[in-house]
Protein backbone atom coordinates (compact mmCIF):
# COMPACT_ATOMS: atom_id res chain seq x y z
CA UNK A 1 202.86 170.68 150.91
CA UNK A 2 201.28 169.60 147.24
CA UNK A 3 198.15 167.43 147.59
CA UNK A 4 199.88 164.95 145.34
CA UNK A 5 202.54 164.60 148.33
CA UNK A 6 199.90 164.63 151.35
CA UNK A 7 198.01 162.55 149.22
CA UNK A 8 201.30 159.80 148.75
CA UNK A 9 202.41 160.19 152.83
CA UNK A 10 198.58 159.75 153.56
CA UNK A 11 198.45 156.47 151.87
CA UNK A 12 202.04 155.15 153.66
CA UNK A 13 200.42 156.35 157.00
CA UNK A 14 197.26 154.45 156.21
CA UNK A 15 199.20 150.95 155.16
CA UNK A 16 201.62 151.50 158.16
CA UNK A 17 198.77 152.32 160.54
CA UNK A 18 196.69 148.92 159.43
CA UNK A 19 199.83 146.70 159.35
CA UNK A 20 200.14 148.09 163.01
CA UNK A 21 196.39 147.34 163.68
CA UNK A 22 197.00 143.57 162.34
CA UNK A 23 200.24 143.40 165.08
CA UNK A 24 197.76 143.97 167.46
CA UNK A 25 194.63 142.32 166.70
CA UNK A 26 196.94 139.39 165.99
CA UNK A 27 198.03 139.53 169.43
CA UNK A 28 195.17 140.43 171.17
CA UNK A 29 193.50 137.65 169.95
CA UNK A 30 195.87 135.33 171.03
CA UNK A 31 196.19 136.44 174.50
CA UNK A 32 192.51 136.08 174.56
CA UNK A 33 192.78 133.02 173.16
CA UNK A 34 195.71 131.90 175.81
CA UNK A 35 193.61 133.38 178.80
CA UNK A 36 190.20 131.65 178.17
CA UNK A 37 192.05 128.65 178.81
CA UNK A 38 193.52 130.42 182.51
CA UNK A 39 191.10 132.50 183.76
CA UNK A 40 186.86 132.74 183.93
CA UNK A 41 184.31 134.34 181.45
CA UNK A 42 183.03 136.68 183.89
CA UNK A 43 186.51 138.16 184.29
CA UNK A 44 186.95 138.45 180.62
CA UNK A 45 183.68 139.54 180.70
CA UNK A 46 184.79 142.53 183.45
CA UNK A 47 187.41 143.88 181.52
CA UNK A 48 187.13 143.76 178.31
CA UNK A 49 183.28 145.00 178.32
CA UNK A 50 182.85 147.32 182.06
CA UNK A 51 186.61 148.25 182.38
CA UNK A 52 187.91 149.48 179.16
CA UNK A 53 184.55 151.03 178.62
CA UNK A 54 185.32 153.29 181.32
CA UNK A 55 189.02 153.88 179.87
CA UNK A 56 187.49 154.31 176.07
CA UNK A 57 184.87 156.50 177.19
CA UNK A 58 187.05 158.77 179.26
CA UNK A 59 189.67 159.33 176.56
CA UNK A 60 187.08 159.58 173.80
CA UNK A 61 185.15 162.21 175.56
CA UNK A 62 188.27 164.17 176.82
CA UNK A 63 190.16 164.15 173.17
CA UNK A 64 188.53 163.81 170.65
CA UNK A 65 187.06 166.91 170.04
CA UNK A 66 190.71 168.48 170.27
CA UNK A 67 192.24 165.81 167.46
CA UNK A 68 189.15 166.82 165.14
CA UNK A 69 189.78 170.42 165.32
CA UNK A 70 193.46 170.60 165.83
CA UNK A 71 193.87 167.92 162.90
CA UNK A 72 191.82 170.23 160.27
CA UNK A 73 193.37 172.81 157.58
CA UNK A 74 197.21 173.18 157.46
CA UNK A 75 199.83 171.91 159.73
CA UNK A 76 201.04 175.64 158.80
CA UNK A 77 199.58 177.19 162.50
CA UNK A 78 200.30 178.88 165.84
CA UNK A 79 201.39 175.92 167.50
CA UNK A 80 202.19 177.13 170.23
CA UNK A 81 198.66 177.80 170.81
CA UNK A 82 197.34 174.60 169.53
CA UNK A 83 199.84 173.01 171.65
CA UNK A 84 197.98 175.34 174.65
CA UNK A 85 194.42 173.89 173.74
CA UNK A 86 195.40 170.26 173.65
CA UNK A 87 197.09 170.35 176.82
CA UNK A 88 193.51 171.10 178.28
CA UNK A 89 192.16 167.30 177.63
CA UNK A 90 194.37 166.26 180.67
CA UNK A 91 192.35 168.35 183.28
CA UNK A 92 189.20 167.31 180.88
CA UNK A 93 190.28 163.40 181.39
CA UNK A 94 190.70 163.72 185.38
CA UNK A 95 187.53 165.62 185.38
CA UNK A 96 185.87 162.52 183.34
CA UNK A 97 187.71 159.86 185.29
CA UNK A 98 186.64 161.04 188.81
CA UNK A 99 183.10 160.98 187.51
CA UNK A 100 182.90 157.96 185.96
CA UNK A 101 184.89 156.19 188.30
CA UNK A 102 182.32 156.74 190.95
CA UNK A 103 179.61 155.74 189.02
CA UNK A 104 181.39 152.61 187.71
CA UNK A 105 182.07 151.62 191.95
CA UNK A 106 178.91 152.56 193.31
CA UNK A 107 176.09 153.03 190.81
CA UNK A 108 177.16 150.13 188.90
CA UNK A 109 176.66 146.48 189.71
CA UNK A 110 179.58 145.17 191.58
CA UNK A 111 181.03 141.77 190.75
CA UNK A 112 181.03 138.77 192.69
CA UNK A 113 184.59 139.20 194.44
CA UNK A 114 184.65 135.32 194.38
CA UNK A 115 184.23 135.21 190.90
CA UNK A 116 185.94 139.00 189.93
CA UNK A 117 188.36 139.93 192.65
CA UNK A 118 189.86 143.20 192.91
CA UNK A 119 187.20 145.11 191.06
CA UNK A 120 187.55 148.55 192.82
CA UNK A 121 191.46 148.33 192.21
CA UNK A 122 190.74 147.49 188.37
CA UNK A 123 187.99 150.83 188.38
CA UNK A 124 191.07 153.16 189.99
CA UNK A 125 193.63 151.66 187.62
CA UNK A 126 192.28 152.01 183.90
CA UNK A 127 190.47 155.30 184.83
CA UNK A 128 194.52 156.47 186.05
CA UNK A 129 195.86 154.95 182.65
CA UNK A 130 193.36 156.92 180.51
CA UNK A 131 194.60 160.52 181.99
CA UNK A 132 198.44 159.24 181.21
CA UNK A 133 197.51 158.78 178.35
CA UNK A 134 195.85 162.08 177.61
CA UNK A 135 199.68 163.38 178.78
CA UNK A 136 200.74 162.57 175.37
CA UNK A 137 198.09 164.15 173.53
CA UNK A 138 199.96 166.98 172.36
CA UNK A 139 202.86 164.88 171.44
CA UNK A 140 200.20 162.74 169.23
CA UNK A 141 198.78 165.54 167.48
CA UNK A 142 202.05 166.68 166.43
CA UNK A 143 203.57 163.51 165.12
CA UNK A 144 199.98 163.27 163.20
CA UNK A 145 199.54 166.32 161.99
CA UNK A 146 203.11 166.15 160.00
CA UNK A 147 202.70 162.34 159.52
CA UNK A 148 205.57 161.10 161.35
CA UNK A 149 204.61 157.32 160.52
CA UNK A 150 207.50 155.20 161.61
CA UNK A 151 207.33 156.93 165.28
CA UNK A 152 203.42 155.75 165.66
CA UNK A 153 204.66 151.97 164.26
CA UNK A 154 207.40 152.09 167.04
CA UNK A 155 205.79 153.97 169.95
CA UNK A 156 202.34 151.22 169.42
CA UNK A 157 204.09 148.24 168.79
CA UNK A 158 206.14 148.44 171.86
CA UNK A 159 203.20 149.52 174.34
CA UNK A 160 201.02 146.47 172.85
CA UNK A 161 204.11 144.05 173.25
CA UNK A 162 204.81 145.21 176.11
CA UNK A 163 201.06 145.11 178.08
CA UNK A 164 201.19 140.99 176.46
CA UNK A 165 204.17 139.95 177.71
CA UNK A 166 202.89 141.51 181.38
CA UNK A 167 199.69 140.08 181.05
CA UNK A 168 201.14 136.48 179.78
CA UNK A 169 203.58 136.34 182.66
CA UNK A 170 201.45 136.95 185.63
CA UNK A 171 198.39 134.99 184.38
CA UNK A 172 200.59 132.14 184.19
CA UNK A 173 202.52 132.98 187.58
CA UNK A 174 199.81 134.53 189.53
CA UNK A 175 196.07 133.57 187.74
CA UNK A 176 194.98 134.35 191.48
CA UNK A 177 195.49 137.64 191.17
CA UNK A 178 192.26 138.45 188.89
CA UNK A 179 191.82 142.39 187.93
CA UNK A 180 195.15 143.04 189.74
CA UNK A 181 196.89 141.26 186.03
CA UNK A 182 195.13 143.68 183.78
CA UNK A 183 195.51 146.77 185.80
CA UNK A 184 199.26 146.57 185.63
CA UNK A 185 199.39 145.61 181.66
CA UNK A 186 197.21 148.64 181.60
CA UNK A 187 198.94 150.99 183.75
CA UNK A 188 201.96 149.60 181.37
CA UNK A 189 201.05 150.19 177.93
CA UNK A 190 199.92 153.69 178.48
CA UNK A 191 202.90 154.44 180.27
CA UNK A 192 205.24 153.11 176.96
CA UNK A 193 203.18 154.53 174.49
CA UNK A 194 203.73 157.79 176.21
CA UNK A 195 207.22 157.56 177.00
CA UNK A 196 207.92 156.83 173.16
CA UNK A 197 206.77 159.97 171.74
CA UNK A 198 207.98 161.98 174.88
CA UNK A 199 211.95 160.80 174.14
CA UNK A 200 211.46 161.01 170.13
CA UNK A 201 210.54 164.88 170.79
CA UNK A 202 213.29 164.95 173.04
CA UNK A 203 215.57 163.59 170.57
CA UNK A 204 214.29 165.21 167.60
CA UNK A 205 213.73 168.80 168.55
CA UNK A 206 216.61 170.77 167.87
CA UNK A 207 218.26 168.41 165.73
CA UNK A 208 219.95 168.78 162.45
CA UNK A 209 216.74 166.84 160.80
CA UNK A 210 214.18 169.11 162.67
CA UNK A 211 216.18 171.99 161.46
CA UNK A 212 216.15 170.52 157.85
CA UNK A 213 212.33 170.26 157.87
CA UNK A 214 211.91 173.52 159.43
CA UNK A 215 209.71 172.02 162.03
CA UNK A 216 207.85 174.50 163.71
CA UNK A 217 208.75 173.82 167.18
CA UNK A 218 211.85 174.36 168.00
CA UNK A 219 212.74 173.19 171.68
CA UNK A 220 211.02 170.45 174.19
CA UNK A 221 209.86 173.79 176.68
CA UNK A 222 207.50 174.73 173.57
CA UNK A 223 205.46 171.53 173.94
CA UNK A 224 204.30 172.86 177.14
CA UNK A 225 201.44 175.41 177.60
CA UNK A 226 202.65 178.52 178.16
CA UNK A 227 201.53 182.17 177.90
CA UNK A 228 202.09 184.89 175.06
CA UNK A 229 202.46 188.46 176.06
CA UNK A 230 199.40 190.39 174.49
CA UNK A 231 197.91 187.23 172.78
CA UNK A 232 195.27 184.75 173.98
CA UNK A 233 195.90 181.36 175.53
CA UNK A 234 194.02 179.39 172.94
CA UNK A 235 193.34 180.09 169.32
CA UNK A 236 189.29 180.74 169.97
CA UNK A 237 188.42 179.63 166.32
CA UNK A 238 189.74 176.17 166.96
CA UNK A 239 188.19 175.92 170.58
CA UNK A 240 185.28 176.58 169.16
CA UNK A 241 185.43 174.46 166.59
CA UNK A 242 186.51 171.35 169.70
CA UNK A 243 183.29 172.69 171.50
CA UNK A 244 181.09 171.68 168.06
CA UNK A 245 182.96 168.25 168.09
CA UNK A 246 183.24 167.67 171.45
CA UNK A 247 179.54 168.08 171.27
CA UNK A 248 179.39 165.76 168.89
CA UNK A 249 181.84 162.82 170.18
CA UNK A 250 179.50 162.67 173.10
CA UNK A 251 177.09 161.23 171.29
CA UNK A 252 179.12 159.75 168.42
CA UNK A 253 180.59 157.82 171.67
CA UNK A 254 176.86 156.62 172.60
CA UNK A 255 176.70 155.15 169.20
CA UNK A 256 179.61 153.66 168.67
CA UNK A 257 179.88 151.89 172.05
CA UNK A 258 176.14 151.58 172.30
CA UNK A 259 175.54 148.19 173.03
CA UNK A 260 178.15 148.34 175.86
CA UNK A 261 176.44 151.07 177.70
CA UNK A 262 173.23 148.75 177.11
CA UNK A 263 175.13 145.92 178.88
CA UNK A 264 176.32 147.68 181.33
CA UNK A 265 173.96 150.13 182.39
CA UNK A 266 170.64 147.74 182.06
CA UNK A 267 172.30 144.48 182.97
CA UNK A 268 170.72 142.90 180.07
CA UNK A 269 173.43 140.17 179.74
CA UNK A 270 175.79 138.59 182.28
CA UNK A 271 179.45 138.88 182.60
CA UNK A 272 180.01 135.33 181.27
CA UNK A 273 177.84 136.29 178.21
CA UNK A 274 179.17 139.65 177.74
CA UNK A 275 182.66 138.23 177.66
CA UNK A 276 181.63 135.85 174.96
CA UNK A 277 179.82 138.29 173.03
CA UNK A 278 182.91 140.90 173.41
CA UNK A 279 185.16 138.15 172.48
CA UNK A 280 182.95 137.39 169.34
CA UNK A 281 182.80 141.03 168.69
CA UNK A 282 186.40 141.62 168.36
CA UNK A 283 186.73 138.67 166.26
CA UNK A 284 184.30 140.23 163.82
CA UNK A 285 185.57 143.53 163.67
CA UNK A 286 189.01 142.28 163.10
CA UNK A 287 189.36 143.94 159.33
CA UNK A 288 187.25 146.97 160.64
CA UNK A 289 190.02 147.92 163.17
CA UNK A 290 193.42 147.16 160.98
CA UNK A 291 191.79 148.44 157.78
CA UNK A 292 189.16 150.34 158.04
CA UNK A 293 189.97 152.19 161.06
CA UNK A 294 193.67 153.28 159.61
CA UNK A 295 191.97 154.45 156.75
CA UNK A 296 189.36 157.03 158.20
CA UNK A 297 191.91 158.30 160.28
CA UNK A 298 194.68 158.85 157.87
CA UNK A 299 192.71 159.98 155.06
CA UNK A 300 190.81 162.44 157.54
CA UNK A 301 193.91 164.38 157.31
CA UNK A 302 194.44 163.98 153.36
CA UNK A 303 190.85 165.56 152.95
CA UNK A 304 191.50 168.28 155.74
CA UNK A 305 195.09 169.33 154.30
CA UNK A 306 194.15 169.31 150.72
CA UNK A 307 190.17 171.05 150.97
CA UNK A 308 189.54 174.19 153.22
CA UNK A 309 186.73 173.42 155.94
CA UNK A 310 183.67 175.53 155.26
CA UNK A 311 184.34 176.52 151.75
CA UNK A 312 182.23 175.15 148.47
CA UNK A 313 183.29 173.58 145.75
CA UNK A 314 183.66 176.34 143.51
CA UNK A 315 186.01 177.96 146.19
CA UNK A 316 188.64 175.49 146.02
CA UNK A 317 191.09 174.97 143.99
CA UNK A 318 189.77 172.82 141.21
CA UNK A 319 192.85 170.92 140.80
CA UNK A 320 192.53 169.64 144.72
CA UNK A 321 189.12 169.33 144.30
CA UNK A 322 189.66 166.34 141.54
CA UNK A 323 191.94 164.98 143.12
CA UNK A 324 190.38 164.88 146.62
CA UNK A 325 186.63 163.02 144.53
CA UNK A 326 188.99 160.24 142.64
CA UNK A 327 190.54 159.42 146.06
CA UNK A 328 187.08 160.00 147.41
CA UNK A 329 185.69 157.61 144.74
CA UNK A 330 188.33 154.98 145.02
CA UNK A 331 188.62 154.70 149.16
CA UNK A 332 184.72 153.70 148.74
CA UNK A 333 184.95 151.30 146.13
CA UNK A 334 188.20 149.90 148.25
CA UNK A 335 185.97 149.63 151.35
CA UNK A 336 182.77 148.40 149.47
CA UNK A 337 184.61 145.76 148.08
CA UNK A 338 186.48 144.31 151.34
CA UNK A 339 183.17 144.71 152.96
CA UNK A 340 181.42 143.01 150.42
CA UNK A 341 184.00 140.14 150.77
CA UNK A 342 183.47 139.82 154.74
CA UNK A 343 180.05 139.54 154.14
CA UNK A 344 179.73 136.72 151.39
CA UNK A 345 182.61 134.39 153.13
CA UNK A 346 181.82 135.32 156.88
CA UNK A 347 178.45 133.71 156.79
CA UNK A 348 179.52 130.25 155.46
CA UNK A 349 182.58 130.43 157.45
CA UNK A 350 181.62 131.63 160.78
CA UNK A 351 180.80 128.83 162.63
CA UNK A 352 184.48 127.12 161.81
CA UNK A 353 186.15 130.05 162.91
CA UNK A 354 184.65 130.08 165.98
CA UNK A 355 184.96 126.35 166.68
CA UNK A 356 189.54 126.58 165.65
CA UNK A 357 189.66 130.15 167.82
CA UNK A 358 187.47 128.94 170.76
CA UNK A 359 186.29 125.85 170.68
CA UNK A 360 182.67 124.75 171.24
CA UNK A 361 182.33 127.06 173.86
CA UNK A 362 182.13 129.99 171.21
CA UNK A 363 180.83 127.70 168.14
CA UNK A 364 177.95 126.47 169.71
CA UNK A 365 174.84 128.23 171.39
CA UNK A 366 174.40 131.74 169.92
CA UNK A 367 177.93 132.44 168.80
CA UNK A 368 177.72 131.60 164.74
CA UNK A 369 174.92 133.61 164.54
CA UNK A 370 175.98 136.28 166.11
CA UNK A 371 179.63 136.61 164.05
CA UNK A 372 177.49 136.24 160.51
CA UNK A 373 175.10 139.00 161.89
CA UNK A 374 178.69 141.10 162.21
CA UNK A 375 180.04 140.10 158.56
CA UNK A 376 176.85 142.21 157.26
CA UNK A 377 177.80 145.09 160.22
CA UNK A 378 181.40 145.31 158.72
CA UNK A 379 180.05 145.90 155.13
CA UNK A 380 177.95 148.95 157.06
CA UNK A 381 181.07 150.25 158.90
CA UNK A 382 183.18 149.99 155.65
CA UNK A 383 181.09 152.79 153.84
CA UNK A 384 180.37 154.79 157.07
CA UNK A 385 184.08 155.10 157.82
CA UNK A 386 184.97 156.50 154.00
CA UNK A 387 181.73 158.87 154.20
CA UNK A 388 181.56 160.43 157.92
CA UNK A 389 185.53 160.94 157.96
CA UNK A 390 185.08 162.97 154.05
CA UNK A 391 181.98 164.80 155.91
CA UNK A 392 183.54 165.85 158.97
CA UNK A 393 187.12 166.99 157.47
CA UNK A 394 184.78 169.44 155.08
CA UNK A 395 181.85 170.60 157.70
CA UNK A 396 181.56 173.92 158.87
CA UNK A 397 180.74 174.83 162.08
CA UNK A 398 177.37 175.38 161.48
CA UNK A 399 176.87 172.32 159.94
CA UNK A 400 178.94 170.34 162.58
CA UNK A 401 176.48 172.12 165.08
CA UNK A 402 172.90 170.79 162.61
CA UNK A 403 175.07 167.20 162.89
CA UNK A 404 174.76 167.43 166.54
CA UNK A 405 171.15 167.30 166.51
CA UNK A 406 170.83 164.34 163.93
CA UNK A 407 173.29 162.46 166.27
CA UNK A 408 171.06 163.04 169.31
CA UNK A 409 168.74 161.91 167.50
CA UNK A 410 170.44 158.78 166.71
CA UNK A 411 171.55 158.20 169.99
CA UNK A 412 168.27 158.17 171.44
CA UNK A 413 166.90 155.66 169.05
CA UNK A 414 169.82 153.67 168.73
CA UNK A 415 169.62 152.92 172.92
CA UNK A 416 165.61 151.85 172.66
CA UNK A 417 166.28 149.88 169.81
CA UNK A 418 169.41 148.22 171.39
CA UNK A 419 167.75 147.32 174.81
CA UNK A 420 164.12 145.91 172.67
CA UNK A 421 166.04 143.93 170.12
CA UNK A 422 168.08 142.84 173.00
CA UNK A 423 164.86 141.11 175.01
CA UNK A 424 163.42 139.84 171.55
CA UNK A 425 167.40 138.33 169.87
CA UNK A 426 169.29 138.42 172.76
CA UNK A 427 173.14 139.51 172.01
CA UNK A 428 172.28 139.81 168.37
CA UNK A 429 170.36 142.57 169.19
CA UNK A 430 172.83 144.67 169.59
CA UNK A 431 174.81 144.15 166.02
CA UNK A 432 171.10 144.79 164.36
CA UNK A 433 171.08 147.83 166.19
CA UNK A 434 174.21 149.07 165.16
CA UNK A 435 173.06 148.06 161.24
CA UNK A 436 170.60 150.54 161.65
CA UNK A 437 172.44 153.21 163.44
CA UNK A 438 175.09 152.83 160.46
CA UNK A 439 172.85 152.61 157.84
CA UNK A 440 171.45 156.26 159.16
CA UNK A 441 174.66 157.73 159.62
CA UNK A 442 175.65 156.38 155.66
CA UNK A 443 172.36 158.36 154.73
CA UNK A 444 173.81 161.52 156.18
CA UNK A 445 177.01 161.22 155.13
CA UNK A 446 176.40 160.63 151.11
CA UNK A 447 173.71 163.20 150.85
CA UNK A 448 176.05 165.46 152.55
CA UNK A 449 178.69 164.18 149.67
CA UNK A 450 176.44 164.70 146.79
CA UNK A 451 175.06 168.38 148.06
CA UNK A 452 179.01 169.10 148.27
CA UNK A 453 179.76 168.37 144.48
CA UNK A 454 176.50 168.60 142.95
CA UNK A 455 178.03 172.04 141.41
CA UNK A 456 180.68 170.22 139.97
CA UNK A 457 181.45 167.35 137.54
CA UNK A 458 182.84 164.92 139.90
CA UNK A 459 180.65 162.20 141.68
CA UNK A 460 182.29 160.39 143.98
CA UNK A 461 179.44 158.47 145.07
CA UNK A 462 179.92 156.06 142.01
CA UNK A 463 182.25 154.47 144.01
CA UNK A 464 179.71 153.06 146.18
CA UNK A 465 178.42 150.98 142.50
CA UNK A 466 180.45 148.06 141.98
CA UNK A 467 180.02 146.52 138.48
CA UNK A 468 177.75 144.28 137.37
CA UNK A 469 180.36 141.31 136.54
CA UNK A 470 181.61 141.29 140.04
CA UNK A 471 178.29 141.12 141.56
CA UNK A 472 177.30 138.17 139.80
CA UNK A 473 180.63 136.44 141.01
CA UNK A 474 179.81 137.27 144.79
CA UNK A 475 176.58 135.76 144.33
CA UNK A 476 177.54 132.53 143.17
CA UNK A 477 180.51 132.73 145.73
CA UNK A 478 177.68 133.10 148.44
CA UNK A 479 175.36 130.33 147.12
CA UNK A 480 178.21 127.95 146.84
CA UNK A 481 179.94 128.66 150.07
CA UNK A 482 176.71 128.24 151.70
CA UNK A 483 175.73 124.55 150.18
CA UNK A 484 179.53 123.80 151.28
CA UNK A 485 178.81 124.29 154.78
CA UNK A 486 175.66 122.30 154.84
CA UNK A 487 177.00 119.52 153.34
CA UNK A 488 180.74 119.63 154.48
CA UNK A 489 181.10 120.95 158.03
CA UNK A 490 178.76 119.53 160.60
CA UNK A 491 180.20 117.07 162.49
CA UNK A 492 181.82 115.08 159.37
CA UNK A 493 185.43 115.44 160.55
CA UNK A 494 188.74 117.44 159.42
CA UNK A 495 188.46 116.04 155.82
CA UNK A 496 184.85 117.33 155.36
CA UNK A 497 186.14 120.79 157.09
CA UNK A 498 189.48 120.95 154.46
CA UNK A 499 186.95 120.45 151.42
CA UNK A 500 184.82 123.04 153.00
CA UNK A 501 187.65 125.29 153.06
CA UNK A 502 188.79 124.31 149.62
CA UNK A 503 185.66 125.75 148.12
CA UNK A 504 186.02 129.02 149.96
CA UNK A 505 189.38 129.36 149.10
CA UNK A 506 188.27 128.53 144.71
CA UNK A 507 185.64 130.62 145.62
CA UNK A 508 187.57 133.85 146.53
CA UNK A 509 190.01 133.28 143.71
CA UNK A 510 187.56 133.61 141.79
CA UNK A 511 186.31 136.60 143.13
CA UNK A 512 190.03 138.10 143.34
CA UNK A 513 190.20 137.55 139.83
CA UNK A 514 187.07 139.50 138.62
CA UNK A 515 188.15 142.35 140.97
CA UNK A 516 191.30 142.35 139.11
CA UNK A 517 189.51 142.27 135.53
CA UNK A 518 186.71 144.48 136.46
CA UNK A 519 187.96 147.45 138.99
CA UNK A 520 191.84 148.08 136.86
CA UNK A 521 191.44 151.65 138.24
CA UNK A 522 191.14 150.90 141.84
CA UNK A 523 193.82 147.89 141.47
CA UNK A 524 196.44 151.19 139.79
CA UNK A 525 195.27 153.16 142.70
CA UNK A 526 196.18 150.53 145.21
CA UNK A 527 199.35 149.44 143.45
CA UNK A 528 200.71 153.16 143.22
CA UNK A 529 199.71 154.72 146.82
């Protein structure tokens, strides 16, 4: 497939892929909006912090070594052994489960069954979704790997949909029921999501499309592991290669969910606190997860299709190689910018979203302070996405293996600095801890991407430098937004809260504008993919 093709179904499978992610933030955040008013903190608290920690750290640690390395190079392969290695993150995930269940029921602290009922059930139940979940791995990889975007729209959509209407109906039917609710919606979502791309494989393989595309699978019995007479199991260069990442997304799992572990490992906050700090926490990494997340992810397998893993510059094909820096250069002036813009208008405007999602339970106390700490962690997760998904699509290896060490590293720091900052900030510990982890992890990443093309002409990096003009408007969007909410918001009623929005709203037109006038070759970039 050209690059210039990759490059055009990369950018749909992006879009699609955060339009998806706003469906179900969207929802999510009503439903948590709808159940704060039905059921406690604590047993928000409980599962959305202890219990899908468990399910995010099993199916982290039992795939995502396997999507890393089965994702890189061309979608040109023995499948039939790739298809052989991915079915091994289902034993991987049961392995993981049973070992982390146990430790979540009996090394863990145990909620008050007043308070939390049915906590053992809820342990059993998202540990049992994550390894259904790993049954559709191989399906997944598949439907990625030759960007089948409308199937990932339609199989996601219909799991999230489905878990909300569950979870709706028995919170208003059955509130008593506690853990019991989200256990089912669980047990339910996985189960559709699966199902979906199980009965589109089913439908597709051997059909006249299939056959048209000269997909490389040819019947449903292929998707299953199965031996080749005089030919190993697994293609070794790719297990390897999981081994290096799996190494890897042990620890990049310690730093991503970091200040969860801290919580519930050292018991440095309560449930009620931890469910307003997760609730919080979602609500400020809203953009990360619908945009920024879509992005690394899709564009991980633009810059694995169209450069070869392990090669140099100079080994590449020169053509691919300009075209992979100007997307390079573009996806981090894209980020940089949206970050940028979450960071100016999030710390004027936190406090009022707070107070229309939540009420004063989240506006007052720590809450504001904690959601502007997270507009300047979103500007850090912006870059870091861009940079560590260009980095590990090109990494040898070797290099993956050096990573390792850097990350262990990380991790260790990053879990003393959580659990001090913690005692001295409380929750907002934890998001100043993260700003540093990121702001390491950045380091890596664009020294990595400078070393790469220093031999060539391109710098990609200048993407990270937005220009002067712009700046200037952000800063006078930031003092003015600022002096709005001082004299506007407090306690002076809806009008004073409409002006206050007013200004925001003149204030990022503004802003839109000078984007417009200054960055016309990201704005034809945008407009065209």
């Amino acid at each position: 497939m050209a690059a210039q093709d990759v490059l055009g179904q990369t950018a749909r499978l992006a879009s699609s892929s955060a339009l998806l992610q706003v469906l179900f933030r969207v929802v999510t955040f009503g439903l948590n909006a709808f159940t704060l008013r039905y059921l406690s903190r604590e047993l928000i608290g409980v599962v959305n912090v202890r219990l899908t920690l468990l399910y995010s750290t099993v199916v982290f640690l039992a795939r995502e070594a396997f999507r890393r390395a089965c994702l890189s190079g061309s979608a040109k392969r023995n499948w039939t052994k790739t298809i052989n290695l991915l079915w091994l993150t289902v034993p991987l995930g049961v392995f993981w489960s049973l070992i982390l269940g146990l430790v979540w029921l009996h090394l863990l602290e145990v909620p008050d069954p007043s308070v939390v009922p049915h906590y053992q059930a809820g342990v059993v139940a998202f540990g049992l979704s994550a390894i259904i979940e790993l049954l559709g791995e191989p399906f997944w990889v598949l439907a990625q790997a030759h960007l089948f975007v409308r199937l990932k729209v339609i199989a996601e959509s219909l799991s999230v949909v489905s878990k909300c209407v569950l979870t709706v109906t028995l919170v208003i039917l059955y509130p008593q029921w506690g853990l019991y609710i989200f256990s089912l919606a669980q047990l339910l979502y996985v189960s559709v999501l699966v199902m979906c791309y199980v009965i589109y494989f089913v439908m597709f393989l051997g059909s006249p499309e299939a056959t048209k595309k000269s997909f490389p699978v040819a019947r449903v019995k292929a998707l299953l592991p199965s031996f080749v007479e005089d030919e190993t199991f697994v293609n070794w260069k790719e297990a390897r290669l999981t081994w290096s990442f799996f190494k890897q997304s042990f620890l990049k799992q310690i730093l991503t969910e970091g200040e969860r572990y801290v919580m519930t490992f050292l018991n440095v906050l309560n449930f009620g606190d931890q469910g307003v700090y997760d609730i919080v926490n979602n609500l400020g990494s809203l953009v990360a997860r619908f945009i920024f997340l879509p992005i690394e992810e899709s564009f991980y397998v633009f810059f694995a299709k169209v450069l070869e893993r392990g090669k140099t510059v100079k080994d590449q094909k020169q053509d691919d190689v300009a075209m992979a820096a100007n997307v390079l250069e573009l996806l981090l002036k894209l980020v940089l910018l949206i970050g940028l813009t979450i960071t100016i208008f999030g710390y004027a405007y936190s406090q009022l979203a707070l107070d229309i999602y939540g009420g004063s339970m989240l506006s007052s106390g720590t809450g504001p302070n904690l959601l502007r700490c997270y507009s300047l962690y979103v500007l850090f997760l912006a870059v870091n996405g861009v940079t560590e998904c260009f980095t590990s699509a090109l990494m040898c290896k070797e290099e993956v293996d050096r990573y390792n060490f850097v990350m262990l590293a990380l991790s260790f720091i990053f879990l003393c600095i959580s659990y001090f900052l913690t005692h001295w900030y409380g929750s907002m510990g934890f998001i100043l801890a993260n700003c540093f982890n990121m702001g390491i992890r950045i380091a890596h990443s664009t020294h990595y991407i400078h070393h790469y093309f220093r031999e060539s002409t391109h710098r990609p990096l200048a993407g990270l430098l937005p220009s002067p003009a712009l700046l200037l408007v952000y800063t006078l969007s930031a003092v003015v937004t600022v002096f709005s909410e001082v004299l506007f918001y407090c306690d002076k009623g809806w009008m004073a809260r409409l002006i206050h929005i007013s200004t925001g709203a003149l204030c990022l037109a503004a802003t839109l504008v000078a984007m417009f006038c200054t960055e016309t070759k990201l704005i034809h970039f945008v407009r065209s993919q």
